[in-house]
C-alpha atoms as a PDB file:
ATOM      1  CA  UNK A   1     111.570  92.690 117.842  1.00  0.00           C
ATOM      2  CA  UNK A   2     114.080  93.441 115.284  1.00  0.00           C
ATOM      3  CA  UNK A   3     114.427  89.765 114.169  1.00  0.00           C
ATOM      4  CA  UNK A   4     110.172  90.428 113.499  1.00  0.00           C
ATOM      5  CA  UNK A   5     110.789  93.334 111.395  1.00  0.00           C
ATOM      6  CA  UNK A   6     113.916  92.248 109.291  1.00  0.00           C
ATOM      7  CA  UNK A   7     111.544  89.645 107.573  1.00  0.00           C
ATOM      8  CA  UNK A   8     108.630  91.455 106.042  1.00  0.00           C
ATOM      9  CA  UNK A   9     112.015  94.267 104.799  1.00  0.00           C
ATOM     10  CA  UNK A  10     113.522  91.045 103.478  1.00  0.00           C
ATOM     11  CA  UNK A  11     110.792  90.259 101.363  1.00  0.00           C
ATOM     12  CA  UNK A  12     110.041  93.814 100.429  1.00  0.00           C
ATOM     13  CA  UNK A  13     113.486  93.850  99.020  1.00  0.00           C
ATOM     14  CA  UNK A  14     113.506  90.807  97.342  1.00  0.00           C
ATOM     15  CA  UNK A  15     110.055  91.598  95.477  1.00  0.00           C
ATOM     16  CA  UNK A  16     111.015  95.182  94.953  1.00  0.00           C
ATOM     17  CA  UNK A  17     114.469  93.959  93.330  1.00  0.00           C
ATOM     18  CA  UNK A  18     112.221  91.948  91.103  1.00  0.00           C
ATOM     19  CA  UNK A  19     109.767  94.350  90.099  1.00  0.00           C
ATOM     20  CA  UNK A  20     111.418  97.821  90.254  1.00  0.00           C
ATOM     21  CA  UNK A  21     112.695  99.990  87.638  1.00  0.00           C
ATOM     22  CA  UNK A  22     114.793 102.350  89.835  1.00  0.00           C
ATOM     23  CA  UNK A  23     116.397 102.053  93.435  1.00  0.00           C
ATOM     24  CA  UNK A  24     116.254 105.237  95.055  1.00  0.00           C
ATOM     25  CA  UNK A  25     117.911 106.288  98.299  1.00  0.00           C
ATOM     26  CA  UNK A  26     116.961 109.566 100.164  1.00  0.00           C
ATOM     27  CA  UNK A  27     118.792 111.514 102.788  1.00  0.00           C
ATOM     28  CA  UNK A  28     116.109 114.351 104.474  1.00  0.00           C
ATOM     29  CA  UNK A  29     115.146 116.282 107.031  1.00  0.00           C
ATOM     30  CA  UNK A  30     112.158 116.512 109.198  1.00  0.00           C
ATOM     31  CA  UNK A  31     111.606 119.998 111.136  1.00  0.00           C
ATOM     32  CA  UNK A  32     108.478 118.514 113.348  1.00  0.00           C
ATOM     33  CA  UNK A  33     107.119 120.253 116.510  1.00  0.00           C
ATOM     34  CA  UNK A  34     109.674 118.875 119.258  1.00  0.00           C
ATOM     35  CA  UNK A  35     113.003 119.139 116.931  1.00  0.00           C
ATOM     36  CA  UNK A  36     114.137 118.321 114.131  1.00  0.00           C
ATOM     37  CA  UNK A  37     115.339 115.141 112.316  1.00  0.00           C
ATOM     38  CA  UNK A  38     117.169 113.655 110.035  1.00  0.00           C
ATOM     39  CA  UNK A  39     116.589 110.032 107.636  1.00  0.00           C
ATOM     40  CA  UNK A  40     117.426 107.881 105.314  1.00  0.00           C
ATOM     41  CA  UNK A  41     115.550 105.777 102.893  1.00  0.00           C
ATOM     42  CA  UNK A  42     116.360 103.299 100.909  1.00  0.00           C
ATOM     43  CA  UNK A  43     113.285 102.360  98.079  1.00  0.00           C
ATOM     44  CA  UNK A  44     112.273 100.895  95.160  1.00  0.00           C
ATOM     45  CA  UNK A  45     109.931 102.776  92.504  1.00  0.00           C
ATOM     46  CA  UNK A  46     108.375 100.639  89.921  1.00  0.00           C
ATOM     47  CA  UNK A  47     107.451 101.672  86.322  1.00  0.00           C
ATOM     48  CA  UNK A  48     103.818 103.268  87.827  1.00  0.00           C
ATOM     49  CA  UNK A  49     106.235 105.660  90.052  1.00  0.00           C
ATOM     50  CA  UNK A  50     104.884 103.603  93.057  1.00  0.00           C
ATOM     51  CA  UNK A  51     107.571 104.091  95.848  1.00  0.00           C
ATOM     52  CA  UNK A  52     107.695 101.612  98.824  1.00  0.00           C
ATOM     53  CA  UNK A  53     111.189 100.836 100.698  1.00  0.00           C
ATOM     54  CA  UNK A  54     112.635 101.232 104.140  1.00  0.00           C
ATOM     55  CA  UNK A  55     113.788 104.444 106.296  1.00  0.00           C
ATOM     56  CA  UNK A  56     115.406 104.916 109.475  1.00  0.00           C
ATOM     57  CA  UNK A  57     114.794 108.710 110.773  1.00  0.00           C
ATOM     58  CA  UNK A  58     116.577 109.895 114.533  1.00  0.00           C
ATOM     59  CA  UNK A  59     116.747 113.195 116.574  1.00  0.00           C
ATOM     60  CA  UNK A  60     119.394 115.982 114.853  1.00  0.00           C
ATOM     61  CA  UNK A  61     123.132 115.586 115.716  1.00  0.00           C
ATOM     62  CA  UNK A  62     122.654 119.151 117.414  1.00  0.00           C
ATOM     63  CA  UNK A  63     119.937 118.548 119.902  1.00  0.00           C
ATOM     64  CA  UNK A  64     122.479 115.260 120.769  1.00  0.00           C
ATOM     65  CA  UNK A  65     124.795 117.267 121.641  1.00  0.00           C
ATOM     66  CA  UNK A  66     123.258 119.984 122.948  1.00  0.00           C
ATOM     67  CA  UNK A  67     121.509 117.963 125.949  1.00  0.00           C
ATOM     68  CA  UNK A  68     123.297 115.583 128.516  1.00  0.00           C
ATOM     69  CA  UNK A  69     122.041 111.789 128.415  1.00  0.00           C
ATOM     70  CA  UNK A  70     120.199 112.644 131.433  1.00  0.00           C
ATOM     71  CA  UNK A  71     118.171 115.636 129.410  1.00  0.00           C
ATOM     72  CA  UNK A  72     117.268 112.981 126.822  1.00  0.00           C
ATOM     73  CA  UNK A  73     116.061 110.475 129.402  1.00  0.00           C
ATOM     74  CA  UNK A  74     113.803 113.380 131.309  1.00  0.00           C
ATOM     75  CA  UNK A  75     111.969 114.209 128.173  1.00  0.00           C
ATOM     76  CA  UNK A  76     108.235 113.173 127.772  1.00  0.00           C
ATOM     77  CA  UNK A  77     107.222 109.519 126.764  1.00  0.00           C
ATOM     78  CA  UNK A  78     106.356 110.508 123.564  1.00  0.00           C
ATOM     79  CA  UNK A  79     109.549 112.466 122.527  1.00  0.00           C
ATOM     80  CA  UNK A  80     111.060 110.104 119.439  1.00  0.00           C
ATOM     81  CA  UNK A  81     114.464 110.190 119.588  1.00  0.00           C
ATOM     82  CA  UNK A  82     114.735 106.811 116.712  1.00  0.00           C
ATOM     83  CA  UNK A  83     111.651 105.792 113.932  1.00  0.00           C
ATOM     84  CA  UNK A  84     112.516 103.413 111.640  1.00  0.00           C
ATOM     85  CA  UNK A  85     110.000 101.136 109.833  1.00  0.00           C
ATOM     86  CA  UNK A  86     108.501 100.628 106.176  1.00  0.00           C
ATOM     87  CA  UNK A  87     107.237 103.277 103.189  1.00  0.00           C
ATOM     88  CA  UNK A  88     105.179 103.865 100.489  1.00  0.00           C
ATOM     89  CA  UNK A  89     104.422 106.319  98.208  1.00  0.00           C
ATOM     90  CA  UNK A  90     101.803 106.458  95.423  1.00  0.00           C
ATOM     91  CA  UNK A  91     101.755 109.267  92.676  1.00  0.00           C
ATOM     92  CA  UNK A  92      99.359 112.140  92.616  1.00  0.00           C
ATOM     93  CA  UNK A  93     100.500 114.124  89.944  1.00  0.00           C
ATOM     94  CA  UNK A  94     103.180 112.512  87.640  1.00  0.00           C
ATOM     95  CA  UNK A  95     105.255 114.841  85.400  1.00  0.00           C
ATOM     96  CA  UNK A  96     108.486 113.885  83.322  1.00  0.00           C
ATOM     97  CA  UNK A  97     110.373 115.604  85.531  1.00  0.00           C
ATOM     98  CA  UNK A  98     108.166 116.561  88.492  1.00  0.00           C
ATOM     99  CA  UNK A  99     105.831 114.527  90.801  1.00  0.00           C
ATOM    100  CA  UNK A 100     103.884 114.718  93.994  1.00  0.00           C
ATOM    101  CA  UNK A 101     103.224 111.640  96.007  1.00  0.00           C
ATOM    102  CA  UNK A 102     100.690 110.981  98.862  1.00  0.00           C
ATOM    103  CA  UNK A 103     103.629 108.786 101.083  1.00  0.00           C
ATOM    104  CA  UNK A 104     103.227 106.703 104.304  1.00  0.00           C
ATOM    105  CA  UNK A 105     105.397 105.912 106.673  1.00  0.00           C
ATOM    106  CA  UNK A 106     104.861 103.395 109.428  1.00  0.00           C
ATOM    107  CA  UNK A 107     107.059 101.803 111.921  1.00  0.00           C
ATOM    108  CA  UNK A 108     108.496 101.770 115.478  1.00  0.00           C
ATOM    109  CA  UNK A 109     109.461 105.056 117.589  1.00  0.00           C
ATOM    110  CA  UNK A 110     111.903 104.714 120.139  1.00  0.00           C
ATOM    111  CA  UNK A 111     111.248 100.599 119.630  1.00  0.00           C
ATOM    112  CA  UNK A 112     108.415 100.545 121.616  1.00  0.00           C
ATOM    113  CA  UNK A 113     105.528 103.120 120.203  1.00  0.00           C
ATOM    114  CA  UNK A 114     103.723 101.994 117.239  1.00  0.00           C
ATOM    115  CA  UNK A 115     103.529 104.991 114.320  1.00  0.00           C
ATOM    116  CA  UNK A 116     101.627 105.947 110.820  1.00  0.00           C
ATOM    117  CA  UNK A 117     102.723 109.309 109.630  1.00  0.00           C
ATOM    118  CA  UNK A 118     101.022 110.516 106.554  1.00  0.00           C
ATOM    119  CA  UNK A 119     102.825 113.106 103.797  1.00  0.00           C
ATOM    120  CA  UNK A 120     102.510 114.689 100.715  1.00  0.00           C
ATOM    121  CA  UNK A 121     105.855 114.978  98.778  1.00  0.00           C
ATOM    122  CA  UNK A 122     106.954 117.091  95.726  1.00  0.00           C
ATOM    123  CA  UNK A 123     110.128 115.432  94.001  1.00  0.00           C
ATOM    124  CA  UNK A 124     111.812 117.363  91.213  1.00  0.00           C
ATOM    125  CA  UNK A 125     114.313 116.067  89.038  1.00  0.00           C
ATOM    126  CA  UNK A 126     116.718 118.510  87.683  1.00  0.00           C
ATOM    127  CA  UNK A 127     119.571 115.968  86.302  1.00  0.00           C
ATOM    128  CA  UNK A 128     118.623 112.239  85.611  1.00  0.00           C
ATOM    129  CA  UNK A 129     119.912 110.278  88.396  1.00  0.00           C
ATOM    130  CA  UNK A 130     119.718 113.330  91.116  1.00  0.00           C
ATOM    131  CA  UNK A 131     116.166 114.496  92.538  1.00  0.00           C
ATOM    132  CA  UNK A 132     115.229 117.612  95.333  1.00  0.00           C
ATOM    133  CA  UNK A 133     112.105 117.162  97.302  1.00  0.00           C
ATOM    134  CA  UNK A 134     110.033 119.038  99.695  1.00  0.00           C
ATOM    135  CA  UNK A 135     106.731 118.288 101.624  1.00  0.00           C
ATOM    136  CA  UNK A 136     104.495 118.436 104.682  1.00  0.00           C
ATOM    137  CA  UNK A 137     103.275 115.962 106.759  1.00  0.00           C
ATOM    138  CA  UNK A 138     101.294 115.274 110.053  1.00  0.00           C
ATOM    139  CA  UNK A 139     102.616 114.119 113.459  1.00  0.00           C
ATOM    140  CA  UNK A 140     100.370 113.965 116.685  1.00  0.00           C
ATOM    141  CA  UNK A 141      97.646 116.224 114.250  1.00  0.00           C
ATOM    142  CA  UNK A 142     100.589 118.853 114.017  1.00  0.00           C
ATOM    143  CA  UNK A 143     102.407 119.944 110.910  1.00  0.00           C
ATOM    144  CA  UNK A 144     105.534 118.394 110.040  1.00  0.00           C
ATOM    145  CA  UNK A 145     108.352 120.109 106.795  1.00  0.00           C
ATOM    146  CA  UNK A 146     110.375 118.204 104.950  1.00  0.00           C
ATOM    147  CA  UNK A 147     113.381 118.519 102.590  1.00  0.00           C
ATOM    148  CA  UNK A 148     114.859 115.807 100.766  1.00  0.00           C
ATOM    149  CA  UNK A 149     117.736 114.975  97.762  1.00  0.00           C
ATOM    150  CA  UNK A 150     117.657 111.400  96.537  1.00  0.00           C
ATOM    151  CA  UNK A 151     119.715 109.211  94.107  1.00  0.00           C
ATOM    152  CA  UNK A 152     118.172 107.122  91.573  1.00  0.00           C
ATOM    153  CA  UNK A 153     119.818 104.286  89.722  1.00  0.00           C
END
């Protein structure tokens, strides 16, 4: 399964790298419904301020440590302790130092559930190569926060 998803991310990459006018890589967090999580994306955003990359999200470090293994493995089906797939973000409004994207993110839960979770994002860019971010999003039809700071280079 992994071996199937490293080659559409390799090409990604390679036509981002030849297209893109900025690499940007995002650390955030997720509060969604269960708990809440933490990411990292790594992205290309081309001179449109289209956004498309990869992101690997898990459960918080707290919540690990917080429950035994055998807590984790007694949780519902659907709990996601790992997602990790493919983005992309289109622009909305598009400011010189403010924008707000409509972004989705799609990939694997847990490597075995199948996932599209759609967002709206707010990015503002306070120094050049350091942005803040906050948005909401949807998971199982329920509300989802998120806070991000990215790097652009």
């Amino acid at each position: 399964m992994k071996k199937l998803l490293l080659l559409p991310l390799l090409f990604i990459a390679v036509l981002g790298t030849a297209s893109a006018q900025k690499v940007i890589v995002r650390t955030y967090v997720e509060k969604t419904h269960m708990s809440p999580k933490t990411g990292t994306a790594i992205g290309f955003e081309n001179r449109f301020r289209w956004e498309y990359g990869a992101f690997f999200q898990e459960a918080s470090l707290m919540e690990s440590f917080m429950m035994s293994e055998e807590e984790m493995e007694a949780l519902p089906h659907q709990y996601e302790k790992e997602f990790a797939g493919v983005y992309f973000a289109v622009p909305i409004v598009s400011r010189e130092q403010f924008v707000v994207k409509a972004n989705v993110r799609t990939g694997m839960s847990n490597g075995e559930n199948f996932v599209i979770t759609p967002s709206v994002l707010a990015d503002y860019q306070p120094m050049k190569h350091i942005s803040i971010g906050m948005g909401v999003g949807s998971r199982e039809f329920r509300p989802t926060l998120q806070a991000s700071v990215a790097l652009s280079f």
